[in-house]
Protein backbone atom coordinates (compact mmCIF):
# COMPACT_ATOMS: atom_id res chain seq x y z
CA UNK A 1 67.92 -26.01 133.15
CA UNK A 2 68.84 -29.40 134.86
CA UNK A 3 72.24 -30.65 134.48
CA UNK A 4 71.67 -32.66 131.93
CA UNK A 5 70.60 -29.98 129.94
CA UNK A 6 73.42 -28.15 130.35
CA UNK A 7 75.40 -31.15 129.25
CA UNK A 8 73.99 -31.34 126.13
CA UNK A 9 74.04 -27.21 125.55
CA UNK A 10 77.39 -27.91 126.30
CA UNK A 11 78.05 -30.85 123.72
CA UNK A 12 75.70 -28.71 120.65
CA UNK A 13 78.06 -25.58 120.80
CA UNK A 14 81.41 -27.95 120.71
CA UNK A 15 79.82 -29.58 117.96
CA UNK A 16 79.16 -26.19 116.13
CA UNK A 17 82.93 -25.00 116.79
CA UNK A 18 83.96 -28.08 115.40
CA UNK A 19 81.35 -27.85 111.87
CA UNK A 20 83.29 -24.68 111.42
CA UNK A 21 86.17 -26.47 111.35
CA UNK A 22 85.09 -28.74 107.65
CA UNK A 23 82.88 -27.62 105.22
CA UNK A 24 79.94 -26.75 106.78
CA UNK A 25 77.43 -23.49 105.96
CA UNK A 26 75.32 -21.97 108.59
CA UNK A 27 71.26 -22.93 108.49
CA UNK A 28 69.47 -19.23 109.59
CA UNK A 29 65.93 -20.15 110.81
CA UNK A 30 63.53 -22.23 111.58
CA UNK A 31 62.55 -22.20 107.79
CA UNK A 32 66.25 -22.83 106.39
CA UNK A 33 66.57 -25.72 109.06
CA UNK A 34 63.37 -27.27 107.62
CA UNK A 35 63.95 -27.00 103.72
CA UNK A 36 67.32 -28.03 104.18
CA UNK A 37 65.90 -31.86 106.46
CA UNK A 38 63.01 -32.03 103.77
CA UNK A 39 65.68 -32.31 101.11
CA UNK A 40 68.21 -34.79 102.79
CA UNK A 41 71.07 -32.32 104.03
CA UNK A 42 73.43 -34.06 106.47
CA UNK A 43 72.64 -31.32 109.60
CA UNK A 44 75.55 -32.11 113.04
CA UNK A 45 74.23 -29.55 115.17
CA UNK A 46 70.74 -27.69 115.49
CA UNK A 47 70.25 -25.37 118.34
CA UNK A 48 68.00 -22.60 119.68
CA UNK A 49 67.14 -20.46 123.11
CA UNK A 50 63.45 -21.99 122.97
CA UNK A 51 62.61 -25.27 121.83
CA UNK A 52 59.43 -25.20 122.69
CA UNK A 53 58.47 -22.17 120.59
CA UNK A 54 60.62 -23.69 117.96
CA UNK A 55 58.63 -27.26 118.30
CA UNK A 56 55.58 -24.83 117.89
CA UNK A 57 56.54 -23.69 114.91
CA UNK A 58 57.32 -27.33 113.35
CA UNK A 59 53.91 -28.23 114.43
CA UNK A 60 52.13 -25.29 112.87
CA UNK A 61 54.25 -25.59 109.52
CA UNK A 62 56.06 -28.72 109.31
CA UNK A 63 54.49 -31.68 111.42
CA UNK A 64 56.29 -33.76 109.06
CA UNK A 65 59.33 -32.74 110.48
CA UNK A 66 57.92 -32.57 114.15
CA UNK A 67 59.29 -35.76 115.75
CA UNK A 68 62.73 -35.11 113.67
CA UNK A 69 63.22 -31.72 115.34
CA UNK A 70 62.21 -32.43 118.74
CA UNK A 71 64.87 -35.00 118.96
CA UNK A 72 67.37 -32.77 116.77
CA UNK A 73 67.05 -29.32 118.11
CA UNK A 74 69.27 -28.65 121.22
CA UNK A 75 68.15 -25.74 123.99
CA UNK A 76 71.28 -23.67 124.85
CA UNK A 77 71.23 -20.37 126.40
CA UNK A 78 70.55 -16.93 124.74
CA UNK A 79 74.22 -15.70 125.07
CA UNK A 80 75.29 -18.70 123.54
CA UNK A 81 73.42 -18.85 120.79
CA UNK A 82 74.30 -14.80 119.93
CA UNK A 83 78.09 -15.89 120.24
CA UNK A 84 77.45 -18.62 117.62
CA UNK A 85 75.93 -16.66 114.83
CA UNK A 86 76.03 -12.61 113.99
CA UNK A 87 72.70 -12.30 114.40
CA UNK A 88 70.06 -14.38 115.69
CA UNK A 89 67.20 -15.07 113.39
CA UNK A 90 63.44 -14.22 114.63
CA UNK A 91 62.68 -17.82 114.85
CA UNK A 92 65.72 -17.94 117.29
CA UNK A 93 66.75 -21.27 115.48
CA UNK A 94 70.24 -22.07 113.53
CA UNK A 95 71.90 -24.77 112.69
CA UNK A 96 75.08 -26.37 110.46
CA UNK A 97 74.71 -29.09 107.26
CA UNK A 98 77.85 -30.36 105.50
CA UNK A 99 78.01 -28.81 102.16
CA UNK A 100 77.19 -30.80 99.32
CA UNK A 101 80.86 -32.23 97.34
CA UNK A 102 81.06 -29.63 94.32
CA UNK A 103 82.74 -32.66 92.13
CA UNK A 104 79.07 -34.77 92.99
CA UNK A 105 76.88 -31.48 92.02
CA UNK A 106 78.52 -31.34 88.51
CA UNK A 107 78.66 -34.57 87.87
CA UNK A 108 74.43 -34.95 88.51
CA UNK A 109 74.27 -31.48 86.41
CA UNK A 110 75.94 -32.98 83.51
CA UNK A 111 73.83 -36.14 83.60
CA UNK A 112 71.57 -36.61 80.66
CA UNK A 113 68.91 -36.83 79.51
CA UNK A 114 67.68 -33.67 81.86
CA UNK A 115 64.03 -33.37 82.50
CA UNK A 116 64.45 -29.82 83.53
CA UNK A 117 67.03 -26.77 82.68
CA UNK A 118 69.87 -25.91 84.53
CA UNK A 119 70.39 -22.08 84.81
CA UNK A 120 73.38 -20.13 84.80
CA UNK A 121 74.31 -17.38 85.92
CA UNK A 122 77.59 -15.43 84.53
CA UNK A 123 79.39 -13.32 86.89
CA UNK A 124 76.92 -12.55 89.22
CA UNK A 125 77.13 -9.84 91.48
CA UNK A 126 75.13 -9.92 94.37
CA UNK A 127 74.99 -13.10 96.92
CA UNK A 128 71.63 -12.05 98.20
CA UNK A 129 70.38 -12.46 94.23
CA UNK A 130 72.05 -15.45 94.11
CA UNK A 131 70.33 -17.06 97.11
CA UNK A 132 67.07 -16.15 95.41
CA UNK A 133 67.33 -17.54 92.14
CA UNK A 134 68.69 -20.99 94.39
CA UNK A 135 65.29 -20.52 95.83
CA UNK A 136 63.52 -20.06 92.51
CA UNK A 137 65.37 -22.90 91.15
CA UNK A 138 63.83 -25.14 93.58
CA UNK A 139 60.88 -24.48 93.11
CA UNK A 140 60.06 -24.63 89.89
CA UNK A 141 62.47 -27.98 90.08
CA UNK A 142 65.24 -26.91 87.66
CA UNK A 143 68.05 -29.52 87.71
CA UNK A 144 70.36 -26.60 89.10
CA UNK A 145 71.91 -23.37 89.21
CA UNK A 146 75.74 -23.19 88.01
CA UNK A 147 77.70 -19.54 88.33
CA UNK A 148 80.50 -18.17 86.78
CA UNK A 149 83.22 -16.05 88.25
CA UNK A 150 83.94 -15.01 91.44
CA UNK A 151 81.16 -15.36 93.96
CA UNK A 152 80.60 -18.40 95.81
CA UNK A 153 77.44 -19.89 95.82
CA UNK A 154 76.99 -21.41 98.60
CA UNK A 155 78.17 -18.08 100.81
CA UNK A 156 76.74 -17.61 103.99
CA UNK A 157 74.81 -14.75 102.68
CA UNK A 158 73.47 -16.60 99.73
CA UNK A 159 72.54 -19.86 101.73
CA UNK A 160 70.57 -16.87 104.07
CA UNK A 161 68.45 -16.02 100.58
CA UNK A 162 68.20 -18.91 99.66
CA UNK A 163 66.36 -20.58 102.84
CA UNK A 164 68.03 -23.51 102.81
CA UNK A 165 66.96 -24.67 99.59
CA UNK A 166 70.40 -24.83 98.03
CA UNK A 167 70.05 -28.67 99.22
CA UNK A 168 66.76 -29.16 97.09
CA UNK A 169 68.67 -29.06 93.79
CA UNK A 170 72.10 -28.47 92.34
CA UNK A 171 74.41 -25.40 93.35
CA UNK A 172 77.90 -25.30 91.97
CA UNK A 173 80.69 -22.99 90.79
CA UNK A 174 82.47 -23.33 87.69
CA UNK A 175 84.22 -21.83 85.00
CA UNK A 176 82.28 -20.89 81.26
CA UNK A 177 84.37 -23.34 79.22
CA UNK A 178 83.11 -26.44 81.77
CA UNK A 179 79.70 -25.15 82.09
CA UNK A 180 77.84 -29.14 81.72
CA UNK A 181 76.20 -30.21 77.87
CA UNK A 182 73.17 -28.91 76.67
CA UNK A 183 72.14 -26.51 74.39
CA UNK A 184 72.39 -22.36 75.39
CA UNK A 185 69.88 -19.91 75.41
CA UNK A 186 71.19 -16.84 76.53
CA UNK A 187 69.04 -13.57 77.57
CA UNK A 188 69.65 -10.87 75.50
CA UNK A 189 67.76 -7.28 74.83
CA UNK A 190 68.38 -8.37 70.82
CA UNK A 191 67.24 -11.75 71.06
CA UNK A 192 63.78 -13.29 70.41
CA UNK A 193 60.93 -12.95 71.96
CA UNK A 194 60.94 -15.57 74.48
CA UNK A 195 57.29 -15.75 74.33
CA UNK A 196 57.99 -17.49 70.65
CA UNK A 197 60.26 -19.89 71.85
CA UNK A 198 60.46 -23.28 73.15
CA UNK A 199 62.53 -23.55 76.20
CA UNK A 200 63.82 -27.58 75.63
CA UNK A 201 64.45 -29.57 78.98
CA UNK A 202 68.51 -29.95 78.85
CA UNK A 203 68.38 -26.02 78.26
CA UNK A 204 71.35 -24.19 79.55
CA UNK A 205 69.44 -21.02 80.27
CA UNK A 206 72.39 -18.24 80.81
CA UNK A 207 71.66 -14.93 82.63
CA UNK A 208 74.19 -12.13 82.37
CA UNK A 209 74.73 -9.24 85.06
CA UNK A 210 72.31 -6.48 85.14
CA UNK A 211 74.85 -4.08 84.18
CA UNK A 212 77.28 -5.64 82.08
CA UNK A 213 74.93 -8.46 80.67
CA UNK A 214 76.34 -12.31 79.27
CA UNK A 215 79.61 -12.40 78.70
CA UNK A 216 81.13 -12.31 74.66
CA UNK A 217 81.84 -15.97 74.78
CA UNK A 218 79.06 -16.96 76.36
CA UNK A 219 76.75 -15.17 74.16
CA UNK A 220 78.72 -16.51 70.71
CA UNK A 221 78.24 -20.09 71.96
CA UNK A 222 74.59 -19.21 72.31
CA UNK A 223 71.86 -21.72 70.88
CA UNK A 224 69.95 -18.86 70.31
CA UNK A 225 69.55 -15.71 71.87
CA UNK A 226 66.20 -14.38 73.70
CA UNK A 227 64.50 -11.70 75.43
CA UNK A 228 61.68 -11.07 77.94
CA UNK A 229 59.19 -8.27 77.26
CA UNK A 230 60.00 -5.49 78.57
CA UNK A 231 58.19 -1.87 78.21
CA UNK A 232 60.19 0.53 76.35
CA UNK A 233 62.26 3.07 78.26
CA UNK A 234 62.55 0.44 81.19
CA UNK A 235 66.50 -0.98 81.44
CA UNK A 236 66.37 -4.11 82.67
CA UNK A 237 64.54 -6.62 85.72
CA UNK A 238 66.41 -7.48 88.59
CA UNK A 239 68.12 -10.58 88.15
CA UNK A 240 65.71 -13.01 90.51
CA UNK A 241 62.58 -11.51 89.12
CA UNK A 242 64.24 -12.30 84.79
CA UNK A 243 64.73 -16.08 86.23
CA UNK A 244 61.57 -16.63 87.48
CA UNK A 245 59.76 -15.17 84.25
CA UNK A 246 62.25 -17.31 82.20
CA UNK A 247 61.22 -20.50 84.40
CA UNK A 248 57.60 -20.02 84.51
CA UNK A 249 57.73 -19.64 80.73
CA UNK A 250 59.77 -22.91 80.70
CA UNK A 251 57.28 -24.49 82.84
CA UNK A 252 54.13 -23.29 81.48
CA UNK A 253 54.89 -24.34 77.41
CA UNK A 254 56.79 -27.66 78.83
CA UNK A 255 54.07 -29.47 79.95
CA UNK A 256 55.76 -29.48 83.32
CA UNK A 257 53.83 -31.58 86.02
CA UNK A 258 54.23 -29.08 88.73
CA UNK A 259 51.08 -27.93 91.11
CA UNK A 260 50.02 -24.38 91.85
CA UNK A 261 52.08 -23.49 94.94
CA UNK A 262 51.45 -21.66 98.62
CA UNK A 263 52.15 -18.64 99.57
CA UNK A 264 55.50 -17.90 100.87
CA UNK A 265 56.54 -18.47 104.23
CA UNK A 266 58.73 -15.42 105.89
């Protein structure tokens, strides 16, 4: 490592310690690093203990990004990087981004006409489940995902799930009774068949906890209530996997314009 090098390995880890400082959340991987620059996150630091393997990786799965993250990504030493983060991710590569204004994400949320739902989820329980319906969300280009109660969505741990897609649509807390306009369909074991209904566009599609399901004032404000098909005897999906069926129902009967995807990168 020349001098220079050390300079700037020097200059990326004051930079972290000082994203800590505001409202930053912490990129883990190559693959959160790259969703998170496809989708316009502000990013002040990006560092690893390789760059070239990193570089290796952008060309192999994101030349678009290639040039970007050659000039972006900052070589600093292996003990540095395992004092930055609690655990270095195999692709050896993390990184900061500013965290979107919450009063910004509600604001766009609220905006109609919507060309896609918005999902919420009430009281959620797990951040990890969270960070996966984020990363559902995205892809099937919902206008965003809104919780209730207390977990954070944008958490370290749910950021992790989500792969850095929490910048590719909207991801905010807030409470039931400010939940943005739009008509509610709430999932319910007595609702309809969700296979006979029409999921509109501005849908508020509400998701309840495994356990203790959609709140009672959530569910009496509901649109209309629906169900997924489920085979008797079996309690209930996990939460991700109900989201996803609701979506792809929503996309499939909407005449949504998206393609057939690729598999999933690890």
């Amino acid at each position: 490592m020349t001098e220079q090098d050390r300079a700037d390995a020097t200059a990326a880890v004051e930079r972290w310690r000082a994203g800590l400082a505001v409202d930053c959340v912490l990129l883990d991987g190559f693959h959160a690093l790259k969703h998170a620059l496809r989708f316009g996150a502000e990013v002040p630091v990006a560092v690893t203990d390789d760059k070239d393997a990193a570089l290796r990786l952008a060309a192999g799965l994101a030349p678009d990004l290639a040039a970007d993250l050659a000039a972006r990504l900052t070589e600093i030493p292996g003990p540095a990087l395992r004092d930055l983060v609690t655990r270095v991710h195999p692709t050896a590569v993390a990184a900061l981004a500013v965290r979107p204004d919450r009063a910004d994400a509600l604001a766009a949320l609220a905006r109609l006409p919507r060309r896609a739902p918005v999902v919420v989820l009430d009281r959620p329980r797990n951040l990890g489940n969270v960070g996966a319906v984020v990363r559902l969300a995205a892809g099937f280009a919902a206008t965003g995902v809104v919780t209730t109660g207390d977990l954070d969505p944008w958490h370290p741990n749910a950021v992790r799930s989500g792969a850095g897609l929490h910048f590719a649509t909207q991801v905010a807390r807030t409470a039931p009774e400010e939940l943005p306009p739009g008509p509610l369909y709430v999932l319910d074991p007595e609702g309809k068949d969700i296979r006979d209904t029409a999921l509109p566009d501005d849908a508020l599609i509400v998701f309840g906890s495994e356990r203790h399901g959609v709140s009672g004032e959530l569910r009496d404000r509901a649109t209309e209530l629906v169900a997924l098909p489920m085979r008797a005897q079996v309690s209930s999906y996990n939460l991700a996997t109900s989201v996803g069926m609701t979506l792809y129902h929503w996309a499939a009967t909407s005449g949504s314009p998206l393609a057939p995807g690729r598999a999933p990168t690890p």
